[in-house]
Structure formats: structure tokens, C-alpha cells
N, C-alpha and C. Protein backbone atom coordinates (compact mmCIF):
# COMPACT_ATOMS: atom_id res chain seq x y z
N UNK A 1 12.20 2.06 -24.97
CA UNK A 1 12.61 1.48 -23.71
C UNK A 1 13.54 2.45 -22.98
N UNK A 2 13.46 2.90 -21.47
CA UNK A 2 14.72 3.06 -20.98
C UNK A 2 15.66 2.30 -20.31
N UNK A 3 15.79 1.33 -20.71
CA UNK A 3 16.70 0.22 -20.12
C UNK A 3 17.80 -0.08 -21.51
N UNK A 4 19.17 -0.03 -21.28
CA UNK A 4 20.09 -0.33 -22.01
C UNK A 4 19.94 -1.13 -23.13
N UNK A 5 19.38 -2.52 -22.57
CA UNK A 5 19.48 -3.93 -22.88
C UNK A 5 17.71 -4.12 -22.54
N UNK A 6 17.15 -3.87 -23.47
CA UNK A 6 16.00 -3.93 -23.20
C UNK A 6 15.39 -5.13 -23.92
N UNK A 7 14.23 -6.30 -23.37
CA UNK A 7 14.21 -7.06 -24.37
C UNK A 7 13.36 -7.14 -25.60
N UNK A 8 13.53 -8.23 -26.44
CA UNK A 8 12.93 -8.06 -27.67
C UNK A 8 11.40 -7.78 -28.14
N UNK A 9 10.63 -8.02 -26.87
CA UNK A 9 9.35 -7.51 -26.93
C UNK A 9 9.10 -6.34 -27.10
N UNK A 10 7.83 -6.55 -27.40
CA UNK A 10 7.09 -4.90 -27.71
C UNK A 10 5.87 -5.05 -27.80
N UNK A 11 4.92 -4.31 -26.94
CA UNK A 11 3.50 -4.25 -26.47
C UNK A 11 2.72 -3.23 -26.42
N UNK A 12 1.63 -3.17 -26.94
CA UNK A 12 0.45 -1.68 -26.41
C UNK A 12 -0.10 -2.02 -26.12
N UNK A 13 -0.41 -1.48 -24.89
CA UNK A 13 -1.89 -1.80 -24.23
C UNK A 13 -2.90 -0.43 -24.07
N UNK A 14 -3.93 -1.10 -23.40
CA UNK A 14 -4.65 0.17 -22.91
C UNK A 14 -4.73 -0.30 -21.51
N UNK A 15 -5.01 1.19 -20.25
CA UNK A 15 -4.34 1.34 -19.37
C UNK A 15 -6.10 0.51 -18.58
N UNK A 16 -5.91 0.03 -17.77
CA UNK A 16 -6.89 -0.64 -17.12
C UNK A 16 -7.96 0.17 -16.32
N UNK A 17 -9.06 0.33 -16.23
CA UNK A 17 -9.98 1.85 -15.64
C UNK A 17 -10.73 0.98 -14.28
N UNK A 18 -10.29 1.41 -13.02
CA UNK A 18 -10.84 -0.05 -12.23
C UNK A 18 -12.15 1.24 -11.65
N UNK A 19 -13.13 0.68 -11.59
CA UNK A 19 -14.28 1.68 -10.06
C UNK A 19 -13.74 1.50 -8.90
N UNK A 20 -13.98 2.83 -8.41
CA UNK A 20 -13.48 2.72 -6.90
C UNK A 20 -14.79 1.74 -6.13
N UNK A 21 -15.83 1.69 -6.52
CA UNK A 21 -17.21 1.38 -6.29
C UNK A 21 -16.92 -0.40 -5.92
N UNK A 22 -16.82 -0.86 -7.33
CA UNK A 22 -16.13 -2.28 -7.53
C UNK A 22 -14.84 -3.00 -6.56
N UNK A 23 -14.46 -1.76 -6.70
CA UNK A 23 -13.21 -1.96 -5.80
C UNK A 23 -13.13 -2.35 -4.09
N UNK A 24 -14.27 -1.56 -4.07
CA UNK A 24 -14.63 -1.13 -2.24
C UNK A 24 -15.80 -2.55 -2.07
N UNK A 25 -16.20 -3.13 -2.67
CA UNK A 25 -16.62 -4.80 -2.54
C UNK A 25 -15.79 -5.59 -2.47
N UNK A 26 -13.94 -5.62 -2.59
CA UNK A 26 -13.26 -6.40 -2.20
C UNK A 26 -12.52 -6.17 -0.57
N UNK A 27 -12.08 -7.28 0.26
CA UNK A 27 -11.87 -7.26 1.67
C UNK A 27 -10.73 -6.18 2.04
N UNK A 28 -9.26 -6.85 1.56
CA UNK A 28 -8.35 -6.62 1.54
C UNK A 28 -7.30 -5.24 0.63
N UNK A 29 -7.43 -4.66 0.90
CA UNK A 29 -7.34 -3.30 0.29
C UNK A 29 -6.24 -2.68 0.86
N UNK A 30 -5.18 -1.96 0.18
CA UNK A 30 -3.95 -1.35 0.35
C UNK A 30 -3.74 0.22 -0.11
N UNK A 31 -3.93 1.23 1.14
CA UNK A 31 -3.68 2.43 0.60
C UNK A 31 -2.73 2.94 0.95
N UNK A 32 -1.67 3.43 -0.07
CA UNK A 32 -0.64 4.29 0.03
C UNK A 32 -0.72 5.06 0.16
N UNK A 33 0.16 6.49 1.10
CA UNK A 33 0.03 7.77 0.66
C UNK A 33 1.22 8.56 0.56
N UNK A 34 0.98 8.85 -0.53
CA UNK A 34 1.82 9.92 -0.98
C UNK A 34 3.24 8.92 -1.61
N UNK A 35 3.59 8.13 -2.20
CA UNK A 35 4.46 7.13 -2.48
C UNK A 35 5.34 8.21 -3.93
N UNK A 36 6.32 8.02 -3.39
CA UNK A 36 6.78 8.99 -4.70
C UNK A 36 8.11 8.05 -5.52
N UNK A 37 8.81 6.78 -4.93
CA UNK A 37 9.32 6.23 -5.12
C UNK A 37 9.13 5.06 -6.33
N UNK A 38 9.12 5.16 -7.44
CA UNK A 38 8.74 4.42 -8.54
C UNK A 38 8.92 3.12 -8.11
N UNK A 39 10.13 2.81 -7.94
CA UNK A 39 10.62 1.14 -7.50
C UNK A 39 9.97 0.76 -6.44
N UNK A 40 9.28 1.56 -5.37
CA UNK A 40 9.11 0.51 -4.00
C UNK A 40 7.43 0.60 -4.63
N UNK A 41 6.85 1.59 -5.47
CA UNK A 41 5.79 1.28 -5.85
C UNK A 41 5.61 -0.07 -6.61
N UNK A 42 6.17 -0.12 -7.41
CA UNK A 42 6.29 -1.47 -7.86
C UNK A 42 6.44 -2.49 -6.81
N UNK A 43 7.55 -2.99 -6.21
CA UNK A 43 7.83 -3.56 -5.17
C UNK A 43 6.10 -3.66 -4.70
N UNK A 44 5.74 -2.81 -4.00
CA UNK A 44 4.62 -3.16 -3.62
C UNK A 44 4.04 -3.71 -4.00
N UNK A 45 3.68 -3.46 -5.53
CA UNK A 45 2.33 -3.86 -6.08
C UNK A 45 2.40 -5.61 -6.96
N UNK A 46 3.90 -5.94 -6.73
CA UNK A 46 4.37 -7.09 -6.73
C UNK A 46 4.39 -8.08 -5.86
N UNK A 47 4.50 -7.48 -4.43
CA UNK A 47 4.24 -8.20 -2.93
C UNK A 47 2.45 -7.99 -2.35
N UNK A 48 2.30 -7.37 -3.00
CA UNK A 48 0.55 -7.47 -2.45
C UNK A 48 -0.27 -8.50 -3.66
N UNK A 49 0.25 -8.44 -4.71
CA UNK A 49 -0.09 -9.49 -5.92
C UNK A 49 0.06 -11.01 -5.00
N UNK A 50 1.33 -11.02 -4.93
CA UNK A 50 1.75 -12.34 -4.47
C UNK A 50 1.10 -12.74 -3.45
N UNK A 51 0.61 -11.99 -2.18
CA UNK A 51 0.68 -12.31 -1.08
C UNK A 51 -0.98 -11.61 -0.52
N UNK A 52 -1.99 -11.91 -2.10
CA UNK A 52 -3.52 -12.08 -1.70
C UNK A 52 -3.80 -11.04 -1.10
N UNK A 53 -3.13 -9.41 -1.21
CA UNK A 53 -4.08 -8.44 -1.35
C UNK A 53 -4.87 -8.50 -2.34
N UNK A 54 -5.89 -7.30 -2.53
CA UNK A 54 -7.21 -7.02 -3.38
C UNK A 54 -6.90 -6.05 -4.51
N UNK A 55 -6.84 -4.83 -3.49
CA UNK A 55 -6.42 -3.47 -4.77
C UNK A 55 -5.13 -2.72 -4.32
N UNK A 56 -4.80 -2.03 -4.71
CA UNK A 56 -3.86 -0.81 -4.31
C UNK A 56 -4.74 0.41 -4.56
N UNK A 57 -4.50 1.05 -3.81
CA UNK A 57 -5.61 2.89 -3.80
C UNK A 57 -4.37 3.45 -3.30
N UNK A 58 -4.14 4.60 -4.57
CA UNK A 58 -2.47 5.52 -3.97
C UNK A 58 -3.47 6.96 -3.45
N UNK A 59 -3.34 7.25 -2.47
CA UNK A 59 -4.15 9.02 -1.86
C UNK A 59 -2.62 9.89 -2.23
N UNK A 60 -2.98 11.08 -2.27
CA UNK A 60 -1.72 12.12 -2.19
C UNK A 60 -0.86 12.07 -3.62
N UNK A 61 -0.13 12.98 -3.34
CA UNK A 61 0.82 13.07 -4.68
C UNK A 61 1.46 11.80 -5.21
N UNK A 62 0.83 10.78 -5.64
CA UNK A 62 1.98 9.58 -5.63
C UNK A 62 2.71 9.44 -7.24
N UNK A 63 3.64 8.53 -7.24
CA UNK A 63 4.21 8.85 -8.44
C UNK A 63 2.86 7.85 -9.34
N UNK A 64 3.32 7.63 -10.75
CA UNK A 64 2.61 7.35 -11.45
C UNK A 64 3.19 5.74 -11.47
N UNK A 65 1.27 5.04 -11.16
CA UNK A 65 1.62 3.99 -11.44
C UNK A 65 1.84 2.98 -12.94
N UNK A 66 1.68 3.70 -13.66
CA UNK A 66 2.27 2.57 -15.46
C UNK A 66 3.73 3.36 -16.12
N UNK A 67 4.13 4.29 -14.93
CA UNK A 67 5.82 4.94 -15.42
C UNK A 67 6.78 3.61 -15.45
N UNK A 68 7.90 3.53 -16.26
CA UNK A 68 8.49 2.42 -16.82
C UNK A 68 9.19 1.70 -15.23
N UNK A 69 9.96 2.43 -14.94
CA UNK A 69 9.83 1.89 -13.16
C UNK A 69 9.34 0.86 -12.55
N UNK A 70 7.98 1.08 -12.30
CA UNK A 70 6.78 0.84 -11.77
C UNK A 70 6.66 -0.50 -12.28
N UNK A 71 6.68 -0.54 -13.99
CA UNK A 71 6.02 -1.79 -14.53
C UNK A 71 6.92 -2.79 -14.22
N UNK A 72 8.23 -2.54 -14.44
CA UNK A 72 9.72 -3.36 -14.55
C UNK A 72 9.41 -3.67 -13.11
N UNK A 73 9.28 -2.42 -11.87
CA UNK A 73 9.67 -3.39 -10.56
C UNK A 73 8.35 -4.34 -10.27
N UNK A 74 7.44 -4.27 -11.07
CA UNK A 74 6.39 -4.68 -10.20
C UNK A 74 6.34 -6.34 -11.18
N UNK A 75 7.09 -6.21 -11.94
CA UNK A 75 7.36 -7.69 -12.87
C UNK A 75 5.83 -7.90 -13.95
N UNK A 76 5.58 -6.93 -14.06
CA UNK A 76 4.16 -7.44 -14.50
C UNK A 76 3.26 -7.34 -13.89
N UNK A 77 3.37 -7.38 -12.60
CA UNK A 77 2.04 -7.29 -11.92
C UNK A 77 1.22 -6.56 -11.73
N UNK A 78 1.18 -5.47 -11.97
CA UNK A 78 0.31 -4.01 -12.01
C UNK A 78 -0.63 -4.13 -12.92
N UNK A 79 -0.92 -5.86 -14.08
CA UNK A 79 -1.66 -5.68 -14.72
C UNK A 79 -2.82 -6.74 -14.16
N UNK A 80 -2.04 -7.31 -12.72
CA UNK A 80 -2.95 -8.15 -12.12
C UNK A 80 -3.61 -8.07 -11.21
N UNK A 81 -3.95 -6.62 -10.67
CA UNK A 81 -4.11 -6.02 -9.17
C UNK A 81 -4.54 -4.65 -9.51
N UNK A 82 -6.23 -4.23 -9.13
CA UNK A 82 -6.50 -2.87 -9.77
C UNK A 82 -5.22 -2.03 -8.33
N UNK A 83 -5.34 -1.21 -9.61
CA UNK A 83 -4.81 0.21 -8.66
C UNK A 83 -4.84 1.29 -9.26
N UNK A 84 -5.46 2.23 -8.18
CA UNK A 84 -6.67 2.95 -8.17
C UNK A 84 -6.15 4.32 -7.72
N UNK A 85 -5.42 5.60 -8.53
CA UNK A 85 -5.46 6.93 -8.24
C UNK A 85 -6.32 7.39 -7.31
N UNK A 86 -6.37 8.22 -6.14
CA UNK A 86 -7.38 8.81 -5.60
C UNK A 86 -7.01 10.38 -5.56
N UNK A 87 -6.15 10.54 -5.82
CA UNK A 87 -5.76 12.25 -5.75
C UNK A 87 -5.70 12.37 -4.39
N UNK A 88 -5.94 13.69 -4.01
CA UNK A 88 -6.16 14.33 -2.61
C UNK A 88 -6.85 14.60 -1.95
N UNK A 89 -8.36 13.62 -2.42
CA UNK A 89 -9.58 14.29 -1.76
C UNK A 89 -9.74 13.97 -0.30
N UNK A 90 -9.61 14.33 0.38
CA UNK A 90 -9.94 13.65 1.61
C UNK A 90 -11.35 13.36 1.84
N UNK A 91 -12.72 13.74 1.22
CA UNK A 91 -13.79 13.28 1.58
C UNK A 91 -13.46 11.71 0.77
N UNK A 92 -12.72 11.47 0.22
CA UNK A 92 -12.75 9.83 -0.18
C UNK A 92 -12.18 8.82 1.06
N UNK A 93 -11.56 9.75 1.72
CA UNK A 93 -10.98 8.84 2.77
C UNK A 93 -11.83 8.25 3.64
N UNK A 94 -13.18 8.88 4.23
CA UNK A 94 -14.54 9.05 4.60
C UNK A 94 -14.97 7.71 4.26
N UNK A 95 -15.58 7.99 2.67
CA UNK A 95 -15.81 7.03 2.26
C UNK A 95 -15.18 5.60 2.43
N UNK A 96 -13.72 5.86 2.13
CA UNK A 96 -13.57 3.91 2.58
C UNK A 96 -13.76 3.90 3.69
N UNK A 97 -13.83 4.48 4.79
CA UNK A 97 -13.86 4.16 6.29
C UNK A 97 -14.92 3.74 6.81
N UNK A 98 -16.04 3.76 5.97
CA UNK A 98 -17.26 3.41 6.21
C UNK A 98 -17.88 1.91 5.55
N UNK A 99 -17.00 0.99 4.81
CA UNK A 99 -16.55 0.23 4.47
C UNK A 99 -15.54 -0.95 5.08
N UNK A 100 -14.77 -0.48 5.36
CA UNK A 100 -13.65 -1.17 6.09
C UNK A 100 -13.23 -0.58 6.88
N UNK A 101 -12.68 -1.26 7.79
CA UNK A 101 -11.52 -0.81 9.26
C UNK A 101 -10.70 -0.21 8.74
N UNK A 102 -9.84 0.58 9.16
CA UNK A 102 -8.65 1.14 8.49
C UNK A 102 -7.78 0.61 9.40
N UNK A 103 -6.65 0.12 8.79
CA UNK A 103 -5.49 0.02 9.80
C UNK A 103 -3.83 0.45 9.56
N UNK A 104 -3.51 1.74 10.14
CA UNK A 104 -2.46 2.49 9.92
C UNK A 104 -1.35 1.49 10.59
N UNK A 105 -0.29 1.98 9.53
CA UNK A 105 0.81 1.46 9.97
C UNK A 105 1.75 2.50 10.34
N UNK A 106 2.21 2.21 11.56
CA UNK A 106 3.57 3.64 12.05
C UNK A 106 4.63 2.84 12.72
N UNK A 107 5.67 4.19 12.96
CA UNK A 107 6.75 3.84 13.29
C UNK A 107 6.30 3.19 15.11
N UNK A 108 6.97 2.54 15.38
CA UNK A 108 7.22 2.57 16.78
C UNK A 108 7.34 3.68 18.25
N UNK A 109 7.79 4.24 17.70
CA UNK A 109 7.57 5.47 18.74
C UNK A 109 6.56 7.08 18.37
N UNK A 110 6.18 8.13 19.08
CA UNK A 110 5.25 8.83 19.30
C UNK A 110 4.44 8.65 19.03
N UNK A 111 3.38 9.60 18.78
CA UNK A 111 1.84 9.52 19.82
C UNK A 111 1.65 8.27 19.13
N UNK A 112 1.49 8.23 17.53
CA UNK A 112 0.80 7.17 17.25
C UNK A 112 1.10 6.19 17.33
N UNK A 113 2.66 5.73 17.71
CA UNK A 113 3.30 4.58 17.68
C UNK A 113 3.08 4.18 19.14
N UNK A 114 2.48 4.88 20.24
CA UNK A 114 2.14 4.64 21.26
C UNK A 114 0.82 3.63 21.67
N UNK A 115 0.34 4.08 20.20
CA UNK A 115 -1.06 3.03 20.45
C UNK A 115 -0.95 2.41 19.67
N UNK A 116 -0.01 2.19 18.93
CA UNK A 116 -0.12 0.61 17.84
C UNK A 116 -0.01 -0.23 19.05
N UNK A 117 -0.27 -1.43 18.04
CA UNK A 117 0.06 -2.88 18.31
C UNK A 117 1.28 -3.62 17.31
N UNK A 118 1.77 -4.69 17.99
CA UNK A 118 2.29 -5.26 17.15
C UNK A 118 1.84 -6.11 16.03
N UNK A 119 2.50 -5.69 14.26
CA UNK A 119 1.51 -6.36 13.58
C UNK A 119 1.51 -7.98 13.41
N UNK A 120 2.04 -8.95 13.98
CA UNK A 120 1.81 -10.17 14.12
C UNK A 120 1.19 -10.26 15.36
N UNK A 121 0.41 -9.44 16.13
CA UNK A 121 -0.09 -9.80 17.13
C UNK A 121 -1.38 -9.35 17.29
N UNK A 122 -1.85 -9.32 16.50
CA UNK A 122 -3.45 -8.40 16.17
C UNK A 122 -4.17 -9.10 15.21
N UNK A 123 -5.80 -9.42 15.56
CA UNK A 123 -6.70 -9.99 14.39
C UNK A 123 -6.73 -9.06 13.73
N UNK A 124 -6.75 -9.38 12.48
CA UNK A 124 -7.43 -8.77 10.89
C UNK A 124 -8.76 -9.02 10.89
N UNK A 125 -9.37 -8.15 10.47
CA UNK A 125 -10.89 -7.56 10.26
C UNK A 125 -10.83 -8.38 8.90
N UNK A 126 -12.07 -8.87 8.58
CA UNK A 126 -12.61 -9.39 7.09
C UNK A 126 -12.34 -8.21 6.03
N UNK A 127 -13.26 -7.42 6.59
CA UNK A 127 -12.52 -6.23 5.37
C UNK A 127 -12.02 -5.08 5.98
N UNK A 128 -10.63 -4.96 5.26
CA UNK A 128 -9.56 -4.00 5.79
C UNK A 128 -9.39 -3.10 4.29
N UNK A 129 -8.53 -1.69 5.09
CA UNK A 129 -7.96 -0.97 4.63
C UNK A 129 -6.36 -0.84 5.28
N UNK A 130 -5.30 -1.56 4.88
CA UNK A 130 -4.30 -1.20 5.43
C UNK A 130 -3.28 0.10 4.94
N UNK A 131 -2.89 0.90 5.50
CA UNK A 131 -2.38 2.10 5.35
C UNK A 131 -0.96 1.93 5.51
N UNK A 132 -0.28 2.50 4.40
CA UNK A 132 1.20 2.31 4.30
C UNK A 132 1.60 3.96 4.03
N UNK A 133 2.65 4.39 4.60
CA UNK A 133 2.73 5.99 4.55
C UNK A 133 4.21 6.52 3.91
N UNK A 134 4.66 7.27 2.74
CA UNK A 134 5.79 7.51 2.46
C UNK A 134 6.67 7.29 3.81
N UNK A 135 8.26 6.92 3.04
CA UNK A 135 9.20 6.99 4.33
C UNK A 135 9.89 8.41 4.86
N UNK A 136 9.03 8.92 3.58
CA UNK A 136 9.69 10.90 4.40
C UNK A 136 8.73 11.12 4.86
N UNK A 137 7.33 10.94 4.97
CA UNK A 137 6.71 11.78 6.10
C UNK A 137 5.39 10.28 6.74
N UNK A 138 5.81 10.10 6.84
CA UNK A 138 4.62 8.49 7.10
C UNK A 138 3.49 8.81 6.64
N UNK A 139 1.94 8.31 7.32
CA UNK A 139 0.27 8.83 6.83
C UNK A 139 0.36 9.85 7.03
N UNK A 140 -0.69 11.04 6.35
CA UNK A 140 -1.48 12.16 6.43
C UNK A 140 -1.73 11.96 7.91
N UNK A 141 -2.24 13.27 8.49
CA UNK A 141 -3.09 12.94 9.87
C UNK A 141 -4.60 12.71 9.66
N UNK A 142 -4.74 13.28 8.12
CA UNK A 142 -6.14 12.35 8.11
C UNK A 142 -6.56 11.23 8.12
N UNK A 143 -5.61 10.50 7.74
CA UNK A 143 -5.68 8.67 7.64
C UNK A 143 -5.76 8.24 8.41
N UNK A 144 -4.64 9.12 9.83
CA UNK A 144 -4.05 9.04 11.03
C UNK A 144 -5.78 8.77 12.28
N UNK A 145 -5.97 10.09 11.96
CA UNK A 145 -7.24 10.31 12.63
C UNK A 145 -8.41 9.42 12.35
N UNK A 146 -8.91 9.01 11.03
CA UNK A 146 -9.65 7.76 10.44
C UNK A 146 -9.25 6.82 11.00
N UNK A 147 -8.18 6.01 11.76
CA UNK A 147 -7.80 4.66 11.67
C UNK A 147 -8.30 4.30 12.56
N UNK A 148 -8.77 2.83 12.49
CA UNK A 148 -9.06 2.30 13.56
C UNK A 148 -8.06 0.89 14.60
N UNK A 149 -7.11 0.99 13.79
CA UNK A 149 -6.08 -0.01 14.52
C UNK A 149 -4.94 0.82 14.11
N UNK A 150 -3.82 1.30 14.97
CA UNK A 150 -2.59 1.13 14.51
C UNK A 150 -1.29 -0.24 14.69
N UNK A 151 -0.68 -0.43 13.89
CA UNK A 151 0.41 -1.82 13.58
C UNK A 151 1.92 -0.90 13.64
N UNK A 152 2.42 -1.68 14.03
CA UNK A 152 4.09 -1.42 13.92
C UNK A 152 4.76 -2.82 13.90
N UNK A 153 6.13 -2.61 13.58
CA UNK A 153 7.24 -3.68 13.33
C UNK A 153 7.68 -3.16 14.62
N UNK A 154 8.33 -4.31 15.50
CA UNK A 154 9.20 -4.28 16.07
C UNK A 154 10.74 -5.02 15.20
N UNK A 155 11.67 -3.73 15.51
CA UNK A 155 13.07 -3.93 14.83
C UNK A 155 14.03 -4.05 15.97
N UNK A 156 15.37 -4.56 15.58
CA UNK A 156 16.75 -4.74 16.57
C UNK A 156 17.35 -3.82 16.87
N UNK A 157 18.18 -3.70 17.35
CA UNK A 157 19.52 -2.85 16.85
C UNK A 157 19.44 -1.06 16.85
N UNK A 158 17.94 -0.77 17.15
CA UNK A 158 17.73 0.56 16.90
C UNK A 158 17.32 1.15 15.76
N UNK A 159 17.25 -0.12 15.25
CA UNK A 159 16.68 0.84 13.48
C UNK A 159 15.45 1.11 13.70
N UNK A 160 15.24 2.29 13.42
CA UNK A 160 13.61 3.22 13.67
C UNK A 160 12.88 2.94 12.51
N UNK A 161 13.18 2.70 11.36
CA UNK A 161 12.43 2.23 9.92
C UNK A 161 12.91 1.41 9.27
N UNK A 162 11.81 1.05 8.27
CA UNK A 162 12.40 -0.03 7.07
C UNK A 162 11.80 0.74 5.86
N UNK A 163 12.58 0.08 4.88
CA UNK A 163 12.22 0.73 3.63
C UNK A 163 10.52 0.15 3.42
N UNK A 164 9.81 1.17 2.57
CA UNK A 164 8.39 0.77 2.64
C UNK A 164 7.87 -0.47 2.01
N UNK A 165 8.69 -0.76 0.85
CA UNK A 165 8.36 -1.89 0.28
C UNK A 165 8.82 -3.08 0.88
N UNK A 166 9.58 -2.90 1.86
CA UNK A 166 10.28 -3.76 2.46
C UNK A 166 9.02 -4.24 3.88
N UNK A 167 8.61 -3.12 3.98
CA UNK A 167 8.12 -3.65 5.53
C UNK A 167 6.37 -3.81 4.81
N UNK A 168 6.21 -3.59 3.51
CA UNK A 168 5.16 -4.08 3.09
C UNK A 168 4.89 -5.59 2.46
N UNK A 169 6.16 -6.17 2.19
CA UNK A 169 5.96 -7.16 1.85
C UNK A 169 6.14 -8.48 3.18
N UNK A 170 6.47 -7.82 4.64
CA UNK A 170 6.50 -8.52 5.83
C UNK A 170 5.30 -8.30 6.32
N UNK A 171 4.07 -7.51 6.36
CA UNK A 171 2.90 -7.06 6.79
C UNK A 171 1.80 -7.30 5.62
N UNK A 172 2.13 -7.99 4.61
CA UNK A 172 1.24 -8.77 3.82
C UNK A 172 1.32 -10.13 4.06
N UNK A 173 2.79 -10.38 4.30
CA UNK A 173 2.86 -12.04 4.57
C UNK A 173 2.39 -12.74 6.17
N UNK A 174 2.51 -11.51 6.82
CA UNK A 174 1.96 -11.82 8.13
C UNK A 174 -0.02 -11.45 7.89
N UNK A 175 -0.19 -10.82 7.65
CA UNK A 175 -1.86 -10.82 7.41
C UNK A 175 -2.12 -12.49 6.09
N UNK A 176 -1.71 -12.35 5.65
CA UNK A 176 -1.45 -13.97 4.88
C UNK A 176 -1.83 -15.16 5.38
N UNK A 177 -0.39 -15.22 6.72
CA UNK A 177 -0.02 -16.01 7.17
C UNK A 177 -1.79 -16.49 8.75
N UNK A 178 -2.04 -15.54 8.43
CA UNK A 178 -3.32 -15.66 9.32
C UNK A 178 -4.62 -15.80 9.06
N UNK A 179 -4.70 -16.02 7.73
CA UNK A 179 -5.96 -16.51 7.23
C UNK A 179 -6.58 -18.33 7.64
């Protein structure tokens, strides 16, 4: 364990092998990129559990999803929700796009934040790809360029971002909340 106070359990598993194939037959689909943050990975994959996403698909360098982190923040849930390595290929990005809508999420301001919409104010497609982008550099411009909707938060006060897991678990509950 790396936790101090770790509890009395103790488990082996084997690590879950999902198809991307299998995968791309479900609606609701969540791709990260480039997520390097162990905890908000978790976080995520705890708030898309809860809140009737499908899969998680990490593109780009992301950290590893069964690192001790990951499992602890995600409470367990990473064993209830495929999620699906894609590396860096960008001809995979192709591929889901031909499948589902893609719908990038950005900040509020430049180019691309120019053509979002607000995300409580936009229909959801039956089957989606929603795009969530590290908070040091947001999507690739390939994702960027693939998308077919962009979403933003409108915030108060001037805050230009939210933490990712944070504004992922408000943009699951609002696609949720609209079924």
C-alpha cells in the first residue's frame, strides 16, 4: 500500500482488456487528453460512473489508469467503466469521429471559445464523444479540428478555468440532467 493507514484488505486482480470496437457501440463516451493528474483521473472516472457515462478513452500521454491514485480517487470505480488507453495515434481520432459527434470542451474565450456554446444550452447527440482537455494545455488541435460542437462553462468573478475533474463532473450532470 502507499497510504499510511491502509486498510485491512488485500486483492489481485487482473487488469480488465476492454475493445475499442465494443466500446465504440456504446452512446456516451468520454475522451481525455493528455490527463497527467492521477487524482482528477480518478475523480473523473468516479463522476462519469455515477452520472451514466459509457467509457473513458485517455488519447496522449496520460497518466496511468490502475496507478494507486487513480484506484483510491476513483473509489472503485475504474472497475465499473471500461477505460480505454489510446496512445497518440491520431488516425484513431478519425475513427471515433465517424461514429459519434465529437464535442470539445474549451475555455470561454479565443478562437475556439468563440464558437462554443453554452453547455446547458445545447442538445446532446445520441451518440457522443465528449472531449475533456488537460488544464495545462486544453485539446490537441486535432480533437480541436475533429469537433463538431464546442461547450464551455460560463463562470463569475473572472475565473477563466475550473479544475478538470471539477468541471467534468458539472458537464456530466448537465448531459444527465437532459435525458
Amino acid at each position: 500500500s502507499t497510504t499510511k493507514s491502509p486498510t485491512n484488505i488485500l486483492a489481485v486482480a487482473f487488469a480488465l482488456e476492454y475493445d475499442l470496437n465494443s466500446v465504440l457501440k456504446k452512446d456516451r463516451l468520454v475522451l481525455i487528453d493528455s490527463i497527467k493528474d492521477a487524482g482528477n483521473l480518478g475523480t473523473i472516472i468516479r463522476s462519469a460512473c455515477a452520472l451514466n457515462m459509457d467509457a473513458i478513452l485517455l488519447f496522449g500521454e496520460c497518466c496511468d489508469e490502475f496507478s494507486s491514485k487513480v484506484i483510491r480517487s476513483s473509489a472503485g470505480n475504474i472497475f465499473k467503466i471500461p477505460v480505454i488507453q489510446l496512445g497518440m495515434d491520431t488516425c484513431v481520432l478519425e475513427k471515433l469521429k465517424k461514429s459519434h459527434k465529437i464535442i470539445s470542451t474549451v475555455a470561454p474565450f479565443g478562437i475556439w471559445g468563440k464558437k462554443a456554446k453554452l453547455c446547458d444550452e445545447i442538445t446532446y447527440p445520441k451518440s457522443f464523444i465528449l472531449a475533456l482537455g488537460s488544464e495545462a494545455s486544453g485539446l490537441c488541435d486535432k480533437i480541436l479540428n475533429l469537433s463538431d460542437i464546442y461547450v464551455t462553462l460560463k463562470t463569475a468573478n473572472h475565473v477563466e478555468s475550473l479544475n478538470i475533474s471539477v468541471f467534468a463532473g458539472i458537464i456530466f450532470y448537465i448531459i444527465n440532467s437532459k435525458k
